[in-house]
PDB file of N, CA and C in Angstrom:
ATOM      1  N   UNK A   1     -15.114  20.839 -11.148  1.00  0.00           N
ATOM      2  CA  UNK A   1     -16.061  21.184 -12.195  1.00  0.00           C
ATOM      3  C   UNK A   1     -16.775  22.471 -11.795  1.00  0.00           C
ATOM      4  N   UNK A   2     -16.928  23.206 -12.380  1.00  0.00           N
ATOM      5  CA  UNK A   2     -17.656  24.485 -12.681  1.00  0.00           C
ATOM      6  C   UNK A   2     -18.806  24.883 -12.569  1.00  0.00           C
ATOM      7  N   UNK A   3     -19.732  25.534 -12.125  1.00  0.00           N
ATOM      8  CA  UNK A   3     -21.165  25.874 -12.250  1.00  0.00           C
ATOM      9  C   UNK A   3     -21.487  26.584 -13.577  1.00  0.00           C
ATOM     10  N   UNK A   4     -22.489  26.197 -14.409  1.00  0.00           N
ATOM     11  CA  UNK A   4     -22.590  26.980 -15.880  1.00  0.00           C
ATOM     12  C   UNK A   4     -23.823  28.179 -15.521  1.00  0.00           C
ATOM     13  N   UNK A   5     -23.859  29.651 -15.790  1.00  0.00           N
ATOM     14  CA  UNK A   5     -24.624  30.353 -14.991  1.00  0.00           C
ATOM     15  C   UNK A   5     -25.094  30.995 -16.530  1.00  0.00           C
ATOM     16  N   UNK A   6     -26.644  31.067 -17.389  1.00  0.00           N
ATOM     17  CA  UNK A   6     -26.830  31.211 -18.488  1.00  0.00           C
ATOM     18  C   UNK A   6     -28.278  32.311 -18.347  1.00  0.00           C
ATOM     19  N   UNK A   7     -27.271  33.978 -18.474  1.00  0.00           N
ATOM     20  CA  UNK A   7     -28.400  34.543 -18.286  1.00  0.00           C
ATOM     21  C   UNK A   7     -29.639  34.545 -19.575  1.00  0.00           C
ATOM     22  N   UNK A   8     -30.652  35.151 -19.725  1.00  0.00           N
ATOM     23  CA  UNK A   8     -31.402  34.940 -21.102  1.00  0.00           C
ATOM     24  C   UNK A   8     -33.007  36.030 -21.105  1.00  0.00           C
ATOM     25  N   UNK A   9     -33.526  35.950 -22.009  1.00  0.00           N
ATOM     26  CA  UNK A   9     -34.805  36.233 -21.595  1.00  0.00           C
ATOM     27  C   UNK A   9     -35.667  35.516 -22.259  1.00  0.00           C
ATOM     28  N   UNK A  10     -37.335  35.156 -22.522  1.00  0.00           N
ATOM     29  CA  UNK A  10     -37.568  34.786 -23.263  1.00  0.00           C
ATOM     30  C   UNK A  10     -38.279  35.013 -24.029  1.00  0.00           C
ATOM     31  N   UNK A  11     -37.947  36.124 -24.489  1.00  0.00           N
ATOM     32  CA  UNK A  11     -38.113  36.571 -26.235  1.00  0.00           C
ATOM     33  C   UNK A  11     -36.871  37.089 -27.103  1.00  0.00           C
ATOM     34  N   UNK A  12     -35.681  36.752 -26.438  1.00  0.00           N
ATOM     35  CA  UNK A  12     -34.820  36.708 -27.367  1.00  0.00           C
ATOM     36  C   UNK A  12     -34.277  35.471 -28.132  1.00  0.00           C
ATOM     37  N   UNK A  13     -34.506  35.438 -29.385  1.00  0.00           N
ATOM     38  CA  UNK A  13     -34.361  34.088 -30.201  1.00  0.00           C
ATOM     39  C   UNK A  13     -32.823  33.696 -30.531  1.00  0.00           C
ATOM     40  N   UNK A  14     -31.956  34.475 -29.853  1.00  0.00           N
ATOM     41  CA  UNK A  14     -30.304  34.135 -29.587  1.00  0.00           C
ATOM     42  C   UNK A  14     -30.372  33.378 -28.369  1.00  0.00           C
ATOM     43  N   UNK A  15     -31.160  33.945 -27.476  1.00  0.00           N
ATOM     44  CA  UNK A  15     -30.668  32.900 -26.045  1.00  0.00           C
ATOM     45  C   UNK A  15     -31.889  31.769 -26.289  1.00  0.00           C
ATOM     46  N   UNK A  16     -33.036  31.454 -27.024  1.00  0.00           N
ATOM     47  CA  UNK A  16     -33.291  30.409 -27.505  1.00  0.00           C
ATOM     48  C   UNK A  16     -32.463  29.513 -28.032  1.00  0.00           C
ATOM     49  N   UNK A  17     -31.835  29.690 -28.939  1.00  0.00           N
ATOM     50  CA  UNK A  17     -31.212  28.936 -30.021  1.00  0.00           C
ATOM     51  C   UNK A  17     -29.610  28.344 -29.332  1.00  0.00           C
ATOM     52  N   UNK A  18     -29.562  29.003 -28.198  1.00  0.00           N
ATOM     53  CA  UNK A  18     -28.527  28.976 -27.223  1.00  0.00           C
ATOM     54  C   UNK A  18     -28.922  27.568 -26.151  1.00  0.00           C
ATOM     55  N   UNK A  19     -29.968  27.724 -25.920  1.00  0.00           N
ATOM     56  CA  UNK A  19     -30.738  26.881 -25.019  1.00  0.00           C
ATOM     57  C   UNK A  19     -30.294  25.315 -25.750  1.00  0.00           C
ATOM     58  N   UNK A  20     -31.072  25.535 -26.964  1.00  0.00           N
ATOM     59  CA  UNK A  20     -31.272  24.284 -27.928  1.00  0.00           C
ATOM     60  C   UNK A  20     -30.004  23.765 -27.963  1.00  0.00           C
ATOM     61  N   UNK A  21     -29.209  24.393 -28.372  1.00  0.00           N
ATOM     62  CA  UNK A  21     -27.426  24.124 -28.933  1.00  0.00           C
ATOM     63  C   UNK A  21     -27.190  23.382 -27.533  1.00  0.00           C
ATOM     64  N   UNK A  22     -27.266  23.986 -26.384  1.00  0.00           N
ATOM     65  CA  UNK A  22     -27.099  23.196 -25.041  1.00  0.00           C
ATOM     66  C   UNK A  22     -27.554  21.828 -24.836  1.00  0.00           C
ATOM     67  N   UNK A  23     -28.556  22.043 -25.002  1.00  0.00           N
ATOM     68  CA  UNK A  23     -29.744  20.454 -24.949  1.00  0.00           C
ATOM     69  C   UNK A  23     -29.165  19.495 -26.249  1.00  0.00           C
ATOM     70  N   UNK A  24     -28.255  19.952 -27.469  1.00  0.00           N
ATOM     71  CA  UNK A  24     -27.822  19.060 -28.320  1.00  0.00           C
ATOM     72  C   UNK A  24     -26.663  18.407 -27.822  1.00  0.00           C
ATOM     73  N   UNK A  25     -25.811  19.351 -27.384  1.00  0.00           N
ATOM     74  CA  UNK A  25     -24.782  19.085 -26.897  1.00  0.00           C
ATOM     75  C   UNK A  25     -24.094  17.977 -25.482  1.00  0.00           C
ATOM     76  N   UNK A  26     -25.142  18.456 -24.548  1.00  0.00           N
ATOM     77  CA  UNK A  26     -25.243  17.898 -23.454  1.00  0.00           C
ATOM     78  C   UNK A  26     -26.080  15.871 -23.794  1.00  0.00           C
ATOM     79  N   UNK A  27     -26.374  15.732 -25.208  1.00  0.00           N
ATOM     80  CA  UNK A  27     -27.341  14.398 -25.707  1.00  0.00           C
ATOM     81  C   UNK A  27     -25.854  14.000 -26.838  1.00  0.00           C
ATOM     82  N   UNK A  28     -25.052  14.680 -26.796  1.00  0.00           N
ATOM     83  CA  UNK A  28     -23.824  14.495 -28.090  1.00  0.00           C
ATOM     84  C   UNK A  28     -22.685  13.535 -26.827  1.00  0.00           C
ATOM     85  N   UNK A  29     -22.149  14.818 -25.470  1.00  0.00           N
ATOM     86  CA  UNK A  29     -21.919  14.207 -24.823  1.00  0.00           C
ATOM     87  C   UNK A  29     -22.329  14.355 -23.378  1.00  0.00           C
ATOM     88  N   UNK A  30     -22.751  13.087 -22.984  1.00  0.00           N
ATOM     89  CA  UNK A  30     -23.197  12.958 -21.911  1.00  0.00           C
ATOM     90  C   UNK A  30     -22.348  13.325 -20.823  1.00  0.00           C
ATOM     91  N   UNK A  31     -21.394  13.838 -20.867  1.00  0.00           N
ATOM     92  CA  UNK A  31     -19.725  14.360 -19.779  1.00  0.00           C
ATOM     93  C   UNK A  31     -20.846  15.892 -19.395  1.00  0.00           C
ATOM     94  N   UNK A  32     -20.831  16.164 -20.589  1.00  0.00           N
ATOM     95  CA  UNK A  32     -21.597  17.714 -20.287  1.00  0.00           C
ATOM     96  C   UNK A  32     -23.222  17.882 -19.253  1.00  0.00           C
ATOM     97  N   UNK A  33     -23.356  16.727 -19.216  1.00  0.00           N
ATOM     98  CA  UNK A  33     -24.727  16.631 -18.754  1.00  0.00           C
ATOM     99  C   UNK A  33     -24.280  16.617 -17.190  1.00  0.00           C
ATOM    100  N   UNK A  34     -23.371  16.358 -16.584  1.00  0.00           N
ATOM    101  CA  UNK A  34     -23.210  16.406 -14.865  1.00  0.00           C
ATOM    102  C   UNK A  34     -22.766  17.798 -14.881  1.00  0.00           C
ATOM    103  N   UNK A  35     -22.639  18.875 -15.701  1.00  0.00           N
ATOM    104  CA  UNK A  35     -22.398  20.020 -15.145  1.00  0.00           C
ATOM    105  C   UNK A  35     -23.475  20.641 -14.570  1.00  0.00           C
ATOM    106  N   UNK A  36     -23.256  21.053 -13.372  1.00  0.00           N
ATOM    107  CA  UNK A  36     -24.353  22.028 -12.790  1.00  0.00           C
ATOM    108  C   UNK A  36     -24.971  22.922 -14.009  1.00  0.00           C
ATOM    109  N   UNK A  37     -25.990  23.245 -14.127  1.00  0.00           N
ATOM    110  CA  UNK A  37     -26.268  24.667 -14.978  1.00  0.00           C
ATOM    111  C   UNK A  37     -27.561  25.525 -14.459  1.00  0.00           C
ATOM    112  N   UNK A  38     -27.505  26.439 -14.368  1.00  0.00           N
ATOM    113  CA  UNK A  38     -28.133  27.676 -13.961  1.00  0.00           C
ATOM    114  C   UNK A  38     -28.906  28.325 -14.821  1.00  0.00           C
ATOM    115  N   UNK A  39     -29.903  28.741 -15.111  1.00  0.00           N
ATOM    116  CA  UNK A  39     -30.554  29.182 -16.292  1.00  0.00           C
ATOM    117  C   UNK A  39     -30.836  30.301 -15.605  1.00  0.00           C
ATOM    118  N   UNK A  40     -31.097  31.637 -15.987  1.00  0.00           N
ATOM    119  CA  UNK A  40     -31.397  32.659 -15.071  1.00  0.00           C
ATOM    120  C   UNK A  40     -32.137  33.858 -16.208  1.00  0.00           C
ATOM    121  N   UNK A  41     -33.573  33.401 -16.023  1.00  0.00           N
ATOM    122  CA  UNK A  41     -34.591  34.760 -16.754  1.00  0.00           C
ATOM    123  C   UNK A  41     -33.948  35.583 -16.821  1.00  0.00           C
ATOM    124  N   UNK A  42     -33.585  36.855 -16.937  1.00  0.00           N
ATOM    125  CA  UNK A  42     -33.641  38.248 -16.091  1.00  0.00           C
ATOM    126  C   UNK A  42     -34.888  39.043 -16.129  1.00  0.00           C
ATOM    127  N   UNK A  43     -36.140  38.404 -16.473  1.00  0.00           N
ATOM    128  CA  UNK A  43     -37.449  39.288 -16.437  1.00  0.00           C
ATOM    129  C   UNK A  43     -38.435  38.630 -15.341  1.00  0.00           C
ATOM    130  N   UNK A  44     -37.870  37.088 -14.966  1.00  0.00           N
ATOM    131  CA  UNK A  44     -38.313  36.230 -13.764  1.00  0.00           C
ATOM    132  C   UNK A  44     -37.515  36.643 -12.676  1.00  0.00           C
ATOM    133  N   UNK A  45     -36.470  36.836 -12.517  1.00  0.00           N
ATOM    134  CA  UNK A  45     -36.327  36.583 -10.974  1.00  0.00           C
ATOM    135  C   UNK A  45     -34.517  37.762 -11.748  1.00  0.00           C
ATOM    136  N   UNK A  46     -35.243  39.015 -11.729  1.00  0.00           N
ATOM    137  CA  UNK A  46     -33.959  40.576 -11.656  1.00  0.00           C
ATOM    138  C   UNK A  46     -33.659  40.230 -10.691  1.00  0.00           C
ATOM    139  N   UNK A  47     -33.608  39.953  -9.412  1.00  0.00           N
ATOM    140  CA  UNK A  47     -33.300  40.127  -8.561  1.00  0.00           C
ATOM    141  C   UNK A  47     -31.519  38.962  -8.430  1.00  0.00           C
ATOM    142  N   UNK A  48     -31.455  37.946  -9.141  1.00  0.00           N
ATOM    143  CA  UNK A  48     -30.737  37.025  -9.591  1.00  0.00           C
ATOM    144  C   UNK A  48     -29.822  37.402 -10.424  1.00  0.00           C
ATOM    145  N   UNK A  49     -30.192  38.372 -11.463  1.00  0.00           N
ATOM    146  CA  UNK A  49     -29.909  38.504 -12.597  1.00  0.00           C
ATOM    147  C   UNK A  49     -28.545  40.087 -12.104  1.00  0.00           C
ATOM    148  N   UNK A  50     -29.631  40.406 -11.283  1.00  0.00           N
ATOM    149  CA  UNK A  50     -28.373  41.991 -11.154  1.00  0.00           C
ATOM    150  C   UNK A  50     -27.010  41.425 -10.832  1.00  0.00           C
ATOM    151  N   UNK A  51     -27.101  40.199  -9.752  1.00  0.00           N
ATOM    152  CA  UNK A  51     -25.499  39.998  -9.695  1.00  0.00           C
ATOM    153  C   UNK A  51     -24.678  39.546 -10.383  1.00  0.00           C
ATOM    154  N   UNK A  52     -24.670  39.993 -11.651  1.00  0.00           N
ATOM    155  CA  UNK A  52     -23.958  39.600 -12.768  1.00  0.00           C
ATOM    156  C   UNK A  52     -23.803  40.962 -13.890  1.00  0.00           C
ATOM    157  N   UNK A  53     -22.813  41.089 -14.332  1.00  0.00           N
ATOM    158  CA  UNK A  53     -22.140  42.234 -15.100  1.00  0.00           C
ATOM    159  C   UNK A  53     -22.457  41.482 -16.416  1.00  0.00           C
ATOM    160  N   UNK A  54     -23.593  42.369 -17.574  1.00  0.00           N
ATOM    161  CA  UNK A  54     -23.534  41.987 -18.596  1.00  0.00           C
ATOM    162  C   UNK A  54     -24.173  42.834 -18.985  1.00  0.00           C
ATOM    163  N   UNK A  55     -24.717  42.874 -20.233  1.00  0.00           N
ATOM    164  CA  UNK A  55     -25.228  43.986 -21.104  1.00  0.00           C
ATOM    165  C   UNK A  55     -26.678  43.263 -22.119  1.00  0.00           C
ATOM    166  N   UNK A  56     -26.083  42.488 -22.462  1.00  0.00           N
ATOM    167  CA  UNK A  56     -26.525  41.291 -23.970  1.00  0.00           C
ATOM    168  C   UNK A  56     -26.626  40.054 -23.399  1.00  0.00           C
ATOM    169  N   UNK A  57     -28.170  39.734 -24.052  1.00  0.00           N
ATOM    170  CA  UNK A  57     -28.252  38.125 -23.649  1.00  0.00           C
ATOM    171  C   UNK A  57     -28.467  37.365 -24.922  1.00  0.00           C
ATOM    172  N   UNK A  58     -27.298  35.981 -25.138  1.00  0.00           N
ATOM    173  CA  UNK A  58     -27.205  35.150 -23.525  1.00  0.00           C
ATOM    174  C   UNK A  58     -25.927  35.838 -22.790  1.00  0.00           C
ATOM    175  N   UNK A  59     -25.628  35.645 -21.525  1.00  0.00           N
ATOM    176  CA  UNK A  59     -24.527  35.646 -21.381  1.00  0.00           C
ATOM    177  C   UNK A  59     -23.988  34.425 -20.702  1.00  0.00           C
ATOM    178  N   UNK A  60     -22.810  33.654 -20.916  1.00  0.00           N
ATOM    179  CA  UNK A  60     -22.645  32.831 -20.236  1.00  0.00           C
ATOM    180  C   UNK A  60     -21.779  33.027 -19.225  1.00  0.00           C
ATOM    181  N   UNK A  61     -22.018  32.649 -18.061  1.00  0.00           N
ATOM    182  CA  UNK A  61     -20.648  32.591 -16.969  1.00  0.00           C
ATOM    183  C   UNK A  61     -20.311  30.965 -16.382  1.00  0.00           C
ATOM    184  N   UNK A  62     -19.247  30.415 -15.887  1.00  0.00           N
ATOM    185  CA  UNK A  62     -18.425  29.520 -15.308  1.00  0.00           C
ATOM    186  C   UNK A  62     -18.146  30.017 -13.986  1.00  0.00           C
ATOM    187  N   UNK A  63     -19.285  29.629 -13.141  1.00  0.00           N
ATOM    188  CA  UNK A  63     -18.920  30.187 -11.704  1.00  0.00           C
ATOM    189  C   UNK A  63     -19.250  31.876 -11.608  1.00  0.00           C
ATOM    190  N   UNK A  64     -17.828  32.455 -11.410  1.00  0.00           N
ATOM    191  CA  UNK A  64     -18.245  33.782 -11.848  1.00  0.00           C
ATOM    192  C   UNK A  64     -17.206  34.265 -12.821  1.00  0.00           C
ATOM    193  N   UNK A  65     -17.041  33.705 -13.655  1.00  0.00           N
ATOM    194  CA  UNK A  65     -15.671  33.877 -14.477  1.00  0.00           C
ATOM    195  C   UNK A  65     -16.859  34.213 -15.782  1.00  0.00           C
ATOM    196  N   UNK A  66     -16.785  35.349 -16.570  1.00  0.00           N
ATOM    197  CA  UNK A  66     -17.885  35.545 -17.471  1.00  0.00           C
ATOM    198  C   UNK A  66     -16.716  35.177 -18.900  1.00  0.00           C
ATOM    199  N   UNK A  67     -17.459  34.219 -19.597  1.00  0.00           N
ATOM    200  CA  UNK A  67     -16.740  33.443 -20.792  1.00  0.00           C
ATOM    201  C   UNK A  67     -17.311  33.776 -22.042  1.00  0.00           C
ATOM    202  N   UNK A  68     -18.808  34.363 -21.979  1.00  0.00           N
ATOM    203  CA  UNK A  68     -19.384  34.890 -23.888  1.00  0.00           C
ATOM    204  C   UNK A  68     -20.392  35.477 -22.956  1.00  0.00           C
ATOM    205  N   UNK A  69     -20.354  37.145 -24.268  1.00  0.00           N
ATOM    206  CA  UNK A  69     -21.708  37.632 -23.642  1.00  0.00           C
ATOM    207  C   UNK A  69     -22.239  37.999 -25.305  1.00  0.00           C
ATOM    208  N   UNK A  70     -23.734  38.216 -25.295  1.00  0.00           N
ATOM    209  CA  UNK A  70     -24.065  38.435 -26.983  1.00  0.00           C
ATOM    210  C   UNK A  70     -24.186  36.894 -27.776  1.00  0.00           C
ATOM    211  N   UNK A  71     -24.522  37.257 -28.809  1.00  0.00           N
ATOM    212  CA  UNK A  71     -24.622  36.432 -30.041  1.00  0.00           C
ATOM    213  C   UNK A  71     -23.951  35.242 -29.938  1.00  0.00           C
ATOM    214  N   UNK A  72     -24.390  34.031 -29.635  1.00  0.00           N
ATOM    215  CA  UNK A  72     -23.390  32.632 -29.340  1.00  0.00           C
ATOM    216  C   UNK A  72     -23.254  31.685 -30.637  1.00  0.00           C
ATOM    217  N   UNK A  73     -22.697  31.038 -30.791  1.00  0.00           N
ATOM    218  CA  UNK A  73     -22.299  30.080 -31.654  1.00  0.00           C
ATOM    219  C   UNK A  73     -22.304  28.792 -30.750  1.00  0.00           C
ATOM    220  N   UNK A  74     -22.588  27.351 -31.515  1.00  0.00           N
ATOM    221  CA  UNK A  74     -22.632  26.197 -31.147  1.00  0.00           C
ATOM    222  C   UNK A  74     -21.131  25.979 -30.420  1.00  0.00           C
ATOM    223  N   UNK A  75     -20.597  26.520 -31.290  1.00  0.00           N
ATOM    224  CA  UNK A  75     -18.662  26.260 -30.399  1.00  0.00           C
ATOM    225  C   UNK A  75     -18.510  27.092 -29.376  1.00  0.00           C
ATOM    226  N   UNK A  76     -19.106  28.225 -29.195  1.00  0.00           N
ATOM    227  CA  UNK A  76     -18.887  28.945 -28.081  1.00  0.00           C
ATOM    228  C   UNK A  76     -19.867  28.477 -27.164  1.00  0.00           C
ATOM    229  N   UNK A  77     -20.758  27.330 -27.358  1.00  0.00           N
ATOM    230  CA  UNK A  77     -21.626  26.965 -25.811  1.00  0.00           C
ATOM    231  C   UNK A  77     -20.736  25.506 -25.580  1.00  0.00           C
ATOM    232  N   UNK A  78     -20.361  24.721 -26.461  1.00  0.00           N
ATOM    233  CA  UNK A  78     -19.089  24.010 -26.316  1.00  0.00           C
ATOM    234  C   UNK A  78     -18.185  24.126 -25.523  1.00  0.00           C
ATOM    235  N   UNK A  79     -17.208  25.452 -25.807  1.00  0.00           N
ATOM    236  CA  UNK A  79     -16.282  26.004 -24.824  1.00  0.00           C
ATOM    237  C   UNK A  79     -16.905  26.221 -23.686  1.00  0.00           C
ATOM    238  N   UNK A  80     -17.433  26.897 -23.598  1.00  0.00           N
ATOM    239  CA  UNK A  80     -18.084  27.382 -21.901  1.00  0.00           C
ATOM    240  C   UNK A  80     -18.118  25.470 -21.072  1.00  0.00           C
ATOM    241  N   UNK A  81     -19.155  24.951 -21.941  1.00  0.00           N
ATOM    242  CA  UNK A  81     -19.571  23.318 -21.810  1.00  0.00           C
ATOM    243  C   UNK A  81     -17.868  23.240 -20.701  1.00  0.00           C
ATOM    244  N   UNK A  82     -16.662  22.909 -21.851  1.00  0.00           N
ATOM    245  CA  UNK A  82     -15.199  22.474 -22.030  1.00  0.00           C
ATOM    246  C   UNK A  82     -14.517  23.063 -20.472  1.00  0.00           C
ATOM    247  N   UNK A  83     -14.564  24.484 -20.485  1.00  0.00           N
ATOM    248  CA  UNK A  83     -14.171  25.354 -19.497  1.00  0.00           C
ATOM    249  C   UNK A  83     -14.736  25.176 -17.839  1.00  0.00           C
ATOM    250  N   UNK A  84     -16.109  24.225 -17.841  1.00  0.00           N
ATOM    251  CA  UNK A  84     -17.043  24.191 -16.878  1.00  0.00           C
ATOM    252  C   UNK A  84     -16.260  22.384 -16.621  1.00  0.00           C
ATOM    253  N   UNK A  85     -16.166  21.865 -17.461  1.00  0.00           N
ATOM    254  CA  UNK A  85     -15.710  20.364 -16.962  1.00  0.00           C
ATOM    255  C   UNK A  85     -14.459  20.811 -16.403  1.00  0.00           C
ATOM    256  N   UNK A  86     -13.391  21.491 -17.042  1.00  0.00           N
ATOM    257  CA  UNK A  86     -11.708  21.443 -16.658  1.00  0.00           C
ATOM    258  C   UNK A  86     -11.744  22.428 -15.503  1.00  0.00           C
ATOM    259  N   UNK A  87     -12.389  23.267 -14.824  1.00  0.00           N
ATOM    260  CA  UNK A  87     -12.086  24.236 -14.376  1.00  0.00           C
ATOM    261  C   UNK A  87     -12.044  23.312 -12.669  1.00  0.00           C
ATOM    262  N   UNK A  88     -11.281  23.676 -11.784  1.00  0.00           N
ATOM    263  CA  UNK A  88     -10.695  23.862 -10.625  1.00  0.00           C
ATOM    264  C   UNK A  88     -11.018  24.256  -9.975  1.00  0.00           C
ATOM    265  N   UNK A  89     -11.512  24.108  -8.473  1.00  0.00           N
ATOM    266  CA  UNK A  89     -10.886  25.242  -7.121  1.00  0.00           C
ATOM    267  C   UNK A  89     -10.219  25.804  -7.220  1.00  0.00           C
TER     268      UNK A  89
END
């Protein structure tokens, strides 16, 4: 299983609404709820945030495998969710 790494800030109302979709999802199925997940300000703790290649928040990463960056959809925090259970050593 995968580490879910979810950069954001908080005054952007995409990586809000990103947050929420998570917290529905993870109460839809409880499989999603043993994934590690990482929430990562980038205005709390830059210092966290630089080691990661992105532009647009949210961005999501799987370890360090970067899976959506920008504007998310409920199915695209799903997938990431999907990608974080199946994923491997």
């Amino acid at each position: 299983m995968g580490t879910v790494y979810v950069l954001v800030t908080s005054w952007c109302p995409y990586c809000r609404r990103a947050l929420s979709w998570m917290d529905e999802l993870m109460k839809e199925n409880t499989g999603y709820s043993k994934i590690e997940m990482k929430i990562i300000d980038e205005e709390k703790d830059p210092v966290a945030a630089r080691k990661y290649d992105y532009y647009y928040v949210p961005t999501f990463y799987v370890d360090d495998e970067k899976i959506h960056e920008g504007v998310p959809t409920r199915e695209i925090v799903r997938t990431v969710f999907e990608k974080a259970l199946n994923k491997t050593e």
